[in-house]
N, C-alpha and C. Protein backbone atom coordinates (compact mmCIF):
# COMPACT_ATOMS: atom_id res chain seq x y z
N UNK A 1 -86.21 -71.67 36.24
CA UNK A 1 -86.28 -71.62 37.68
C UNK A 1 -86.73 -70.22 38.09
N UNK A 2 -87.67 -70.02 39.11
CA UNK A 2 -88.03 -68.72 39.56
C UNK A 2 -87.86 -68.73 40.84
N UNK A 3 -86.98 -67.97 41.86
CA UNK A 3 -86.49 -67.36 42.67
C UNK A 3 -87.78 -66.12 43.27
N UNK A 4 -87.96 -66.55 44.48
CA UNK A 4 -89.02 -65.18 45.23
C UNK A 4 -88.58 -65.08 46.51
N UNK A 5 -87.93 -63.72 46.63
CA UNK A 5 -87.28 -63.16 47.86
C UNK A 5 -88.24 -62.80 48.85
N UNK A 6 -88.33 -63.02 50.04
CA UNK A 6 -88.83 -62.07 50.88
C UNK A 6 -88.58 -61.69 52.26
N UNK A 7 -88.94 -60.77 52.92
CA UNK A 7 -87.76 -59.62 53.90
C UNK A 7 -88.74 -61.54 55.33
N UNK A 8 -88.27 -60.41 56.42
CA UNK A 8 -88.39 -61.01 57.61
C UNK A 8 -89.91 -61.25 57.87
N UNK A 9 -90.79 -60.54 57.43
CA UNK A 9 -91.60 -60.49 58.07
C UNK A 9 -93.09 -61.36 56.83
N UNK A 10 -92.44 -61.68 55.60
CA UNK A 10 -92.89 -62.59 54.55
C UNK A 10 -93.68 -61.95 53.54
N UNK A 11 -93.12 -60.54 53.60
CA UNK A 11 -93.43 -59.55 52.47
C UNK A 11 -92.30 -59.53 51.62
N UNK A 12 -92.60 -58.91 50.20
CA UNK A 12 -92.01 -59.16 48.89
C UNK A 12 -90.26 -58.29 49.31
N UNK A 13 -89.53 -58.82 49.14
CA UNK A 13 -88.10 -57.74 49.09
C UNK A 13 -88.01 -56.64 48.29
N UNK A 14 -87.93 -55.93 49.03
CA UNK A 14 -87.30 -54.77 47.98
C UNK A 14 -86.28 -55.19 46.75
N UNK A 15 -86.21 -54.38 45.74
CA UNK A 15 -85.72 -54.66 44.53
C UNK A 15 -84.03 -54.50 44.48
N UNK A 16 -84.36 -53.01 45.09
CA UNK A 16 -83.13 -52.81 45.67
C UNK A 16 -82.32 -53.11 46.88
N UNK A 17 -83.02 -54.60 47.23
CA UNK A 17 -81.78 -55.24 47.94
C UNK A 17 -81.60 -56.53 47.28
N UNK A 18 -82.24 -56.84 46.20
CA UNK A 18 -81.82 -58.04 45.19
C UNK A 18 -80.55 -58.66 45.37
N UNK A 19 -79.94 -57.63 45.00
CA UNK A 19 -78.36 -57.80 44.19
C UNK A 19 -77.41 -58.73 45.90
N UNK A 20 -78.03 -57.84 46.96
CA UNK A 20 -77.07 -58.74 48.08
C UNK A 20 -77.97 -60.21 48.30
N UNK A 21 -78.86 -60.11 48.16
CA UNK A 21 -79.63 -61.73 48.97
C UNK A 21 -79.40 -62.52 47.79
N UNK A 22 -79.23 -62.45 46.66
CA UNK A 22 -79.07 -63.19 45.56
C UNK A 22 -77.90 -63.53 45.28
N UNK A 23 -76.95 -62.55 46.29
CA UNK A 23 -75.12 -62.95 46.42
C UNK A 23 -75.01 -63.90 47.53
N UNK A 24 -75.85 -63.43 48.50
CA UNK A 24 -75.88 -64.93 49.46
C UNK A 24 -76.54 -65.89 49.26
N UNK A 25 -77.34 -65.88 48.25
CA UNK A 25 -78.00 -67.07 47.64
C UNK A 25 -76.68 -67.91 47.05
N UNK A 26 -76.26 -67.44 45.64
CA UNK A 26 -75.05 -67.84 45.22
C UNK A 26 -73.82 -68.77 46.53
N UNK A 27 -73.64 -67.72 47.03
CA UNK A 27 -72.67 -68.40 48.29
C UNK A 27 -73.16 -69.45 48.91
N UNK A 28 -74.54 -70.05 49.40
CA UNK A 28 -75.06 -70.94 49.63
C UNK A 28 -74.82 -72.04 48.78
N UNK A 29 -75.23 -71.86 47.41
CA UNK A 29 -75.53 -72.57 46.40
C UNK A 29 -74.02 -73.59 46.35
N UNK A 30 -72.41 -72.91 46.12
CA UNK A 30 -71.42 -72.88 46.38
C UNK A 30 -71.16 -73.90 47.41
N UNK A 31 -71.32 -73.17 48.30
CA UNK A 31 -71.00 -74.10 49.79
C UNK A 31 -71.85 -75.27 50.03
N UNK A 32 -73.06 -75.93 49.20
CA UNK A 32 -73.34 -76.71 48.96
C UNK A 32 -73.01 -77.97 48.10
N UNK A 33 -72.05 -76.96 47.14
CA UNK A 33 -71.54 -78.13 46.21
C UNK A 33 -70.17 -78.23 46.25
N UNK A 34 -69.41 -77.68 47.73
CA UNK A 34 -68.36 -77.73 48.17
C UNK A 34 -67.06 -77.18 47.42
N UNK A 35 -68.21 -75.63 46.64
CA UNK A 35 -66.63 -75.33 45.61
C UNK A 35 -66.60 -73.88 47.35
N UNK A 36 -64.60 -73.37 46.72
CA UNK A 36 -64.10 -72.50 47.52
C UNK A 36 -64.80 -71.29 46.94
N UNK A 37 -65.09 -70.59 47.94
CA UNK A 37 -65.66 -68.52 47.63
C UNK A 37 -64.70 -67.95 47.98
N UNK A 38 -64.43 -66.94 47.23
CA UNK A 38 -63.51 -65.54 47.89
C UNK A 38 -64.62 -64.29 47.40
N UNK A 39 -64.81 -63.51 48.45
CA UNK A 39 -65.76 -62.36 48.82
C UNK A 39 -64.88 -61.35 48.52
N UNK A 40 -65.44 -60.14 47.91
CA UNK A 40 -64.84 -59.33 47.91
C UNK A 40 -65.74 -58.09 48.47
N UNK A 41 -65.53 -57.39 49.27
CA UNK A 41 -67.02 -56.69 50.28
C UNK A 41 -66.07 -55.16 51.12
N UNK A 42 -66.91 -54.50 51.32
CA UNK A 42 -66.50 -53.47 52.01
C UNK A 42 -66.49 -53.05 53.30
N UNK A 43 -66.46 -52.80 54.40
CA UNK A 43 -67.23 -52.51 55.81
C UNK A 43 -68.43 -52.67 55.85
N UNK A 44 -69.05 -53.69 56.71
CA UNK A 44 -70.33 -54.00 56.85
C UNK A 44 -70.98 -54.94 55.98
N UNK A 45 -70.28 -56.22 55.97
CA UNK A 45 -70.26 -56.93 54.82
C UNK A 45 -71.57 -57.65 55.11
N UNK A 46 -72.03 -58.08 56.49
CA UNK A 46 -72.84 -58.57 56.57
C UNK A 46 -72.73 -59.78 56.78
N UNK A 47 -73.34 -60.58 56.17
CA UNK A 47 -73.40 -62.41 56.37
C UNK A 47 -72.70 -62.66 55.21
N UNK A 48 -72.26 -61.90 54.34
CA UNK A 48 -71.35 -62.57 53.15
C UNK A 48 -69.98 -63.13 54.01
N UNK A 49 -69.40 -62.23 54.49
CA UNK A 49 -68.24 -62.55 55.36
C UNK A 49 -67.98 -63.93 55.37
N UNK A 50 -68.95 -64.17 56.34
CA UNK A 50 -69.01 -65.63 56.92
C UNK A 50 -69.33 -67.10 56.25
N UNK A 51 -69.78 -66.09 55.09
CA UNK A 51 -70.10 -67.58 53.60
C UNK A 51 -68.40 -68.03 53.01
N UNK A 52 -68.07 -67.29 52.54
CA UNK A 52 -66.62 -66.83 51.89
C UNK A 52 -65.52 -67.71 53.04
N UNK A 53 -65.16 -68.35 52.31
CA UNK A 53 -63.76 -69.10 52.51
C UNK A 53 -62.77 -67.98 52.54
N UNK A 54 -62.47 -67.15 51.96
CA UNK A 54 -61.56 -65.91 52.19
C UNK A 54 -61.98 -64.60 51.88
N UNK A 55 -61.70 -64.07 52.53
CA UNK A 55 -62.58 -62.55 52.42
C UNK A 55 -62.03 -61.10 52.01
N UNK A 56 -61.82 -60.67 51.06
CA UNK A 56 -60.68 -58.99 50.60
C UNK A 56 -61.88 -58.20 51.10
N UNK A 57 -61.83 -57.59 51.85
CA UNK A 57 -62.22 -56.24 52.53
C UNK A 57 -61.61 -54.88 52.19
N UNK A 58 -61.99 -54.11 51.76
CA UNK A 58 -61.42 -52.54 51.72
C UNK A 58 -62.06 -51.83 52.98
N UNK A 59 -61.49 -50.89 53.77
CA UNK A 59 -61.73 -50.16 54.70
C UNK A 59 -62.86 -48.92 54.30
N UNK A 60 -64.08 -48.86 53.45
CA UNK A 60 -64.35 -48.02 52.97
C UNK A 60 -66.22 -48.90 53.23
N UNK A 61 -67.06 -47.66 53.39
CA UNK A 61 -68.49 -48.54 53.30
C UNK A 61 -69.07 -48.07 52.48
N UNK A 62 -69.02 -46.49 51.64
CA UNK A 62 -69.60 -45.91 50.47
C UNK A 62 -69.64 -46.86 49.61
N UNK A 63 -70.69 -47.11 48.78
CA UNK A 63 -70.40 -48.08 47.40
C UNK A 63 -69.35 -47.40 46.23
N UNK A 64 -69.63 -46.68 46.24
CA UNK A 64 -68.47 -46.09 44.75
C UNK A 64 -67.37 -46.06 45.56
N UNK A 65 -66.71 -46.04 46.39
CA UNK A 65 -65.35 -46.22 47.24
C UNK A 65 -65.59 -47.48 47.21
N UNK A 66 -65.91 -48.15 47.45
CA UNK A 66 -65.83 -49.98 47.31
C UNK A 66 -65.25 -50.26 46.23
N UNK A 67 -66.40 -50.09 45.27
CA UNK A 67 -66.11 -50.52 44.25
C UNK A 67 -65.14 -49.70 43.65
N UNK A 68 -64.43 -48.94 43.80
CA UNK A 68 -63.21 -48.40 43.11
C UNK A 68 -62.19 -48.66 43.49
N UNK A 69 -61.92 -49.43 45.34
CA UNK A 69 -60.93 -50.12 45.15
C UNK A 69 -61.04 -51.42 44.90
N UNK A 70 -62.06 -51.85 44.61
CA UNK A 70 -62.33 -53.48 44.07
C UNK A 70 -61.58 -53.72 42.89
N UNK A 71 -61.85 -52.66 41.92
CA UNK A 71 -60.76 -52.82 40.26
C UNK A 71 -59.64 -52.89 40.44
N UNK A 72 -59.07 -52.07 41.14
CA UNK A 72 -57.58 -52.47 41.45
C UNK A 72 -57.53 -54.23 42.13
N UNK A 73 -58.28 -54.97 43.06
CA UNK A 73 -58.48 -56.05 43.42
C UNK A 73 -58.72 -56.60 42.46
N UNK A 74 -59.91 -56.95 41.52
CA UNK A 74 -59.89 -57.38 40.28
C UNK A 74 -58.80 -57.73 39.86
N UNK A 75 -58.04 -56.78 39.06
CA UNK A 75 -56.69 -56.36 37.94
C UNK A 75 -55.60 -57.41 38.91
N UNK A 76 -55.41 -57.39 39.87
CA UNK A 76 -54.13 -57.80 40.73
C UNK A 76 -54.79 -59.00 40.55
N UNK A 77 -55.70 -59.83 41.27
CA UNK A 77 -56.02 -60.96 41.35
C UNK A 77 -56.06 -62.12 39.76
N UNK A 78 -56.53 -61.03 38.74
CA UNK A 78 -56.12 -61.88 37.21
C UNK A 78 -54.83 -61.82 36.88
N UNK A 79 -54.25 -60.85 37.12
CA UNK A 79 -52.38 -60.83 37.11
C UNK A 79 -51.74 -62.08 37.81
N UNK A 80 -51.91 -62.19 38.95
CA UNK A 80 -51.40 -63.39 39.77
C UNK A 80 -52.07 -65.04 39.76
N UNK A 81 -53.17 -64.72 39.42
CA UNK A 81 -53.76 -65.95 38.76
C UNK A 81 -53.33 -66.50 36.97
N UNK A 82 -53.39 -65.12 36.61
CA UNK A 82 -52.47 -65.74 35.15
C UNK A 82 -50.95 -65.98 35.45
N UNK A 83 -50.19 -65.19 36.11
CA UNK A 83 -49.10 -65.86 35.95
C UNK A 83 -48.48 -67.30 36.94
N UNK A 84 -49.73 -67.66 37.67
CA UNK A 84 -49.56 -69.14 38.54
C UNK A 84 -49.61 -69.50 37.31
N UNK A 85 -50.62 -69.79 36.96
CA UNK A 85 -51.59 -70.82 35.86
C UNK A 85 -50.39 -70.95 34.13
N UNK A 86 -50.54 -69.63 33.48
CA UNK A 86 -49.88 -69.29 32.34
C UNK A 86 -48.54 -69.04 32.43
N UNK A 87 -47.82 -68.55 33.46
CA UNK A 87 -46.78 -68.16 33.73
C UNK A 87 -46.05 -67.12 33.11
N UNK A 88 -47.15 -66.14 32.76
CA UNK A 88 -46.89 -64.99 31.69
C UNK A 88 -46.06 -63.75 32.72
């Protein structure tokens, strides 16, 4: 399958905005086949927000502040999901 992005105006996307239109691609894809999303996004999430069945937000819009409190989100979220599931 080949995937071709392009901005508003029907020129090629930048490369470096891949990684988000290809996350709302995903979320589409999802909400089409009626599985649940949980987003995990920072200030200024954009249209992910609104894809996402539930949404963890950190108060932070820098990317390396995002993503550094995302690991802690990560770590907690497999903790509490293993011990529903495994009961470890």
């Amino acid at each position: 399958m080949t995937v071709a992005l392009f901005d508003r105006e029907g020129g090629p996307l930048s490369p470096l905005k891949w990684p988000y239109w290809i996350g709302i691609l995903t979320l589409l894809v999802a909400k089409l086949k009626e599985m649940k999303t949980i987003g995990l996004m920072g200030q200024g999430s954009g249209q992910m927000e609104d894809l996402c069945d539930a949404a963890i937000k950190v108060p932070y819009s820098s990317t390396p502040d995002i993503q550094q409190r995302h690991v802690a989100v990560y770590h907690t979220l497999c903790a509490l999901l293993e011990q529903h599931f495994f009961g470890a």
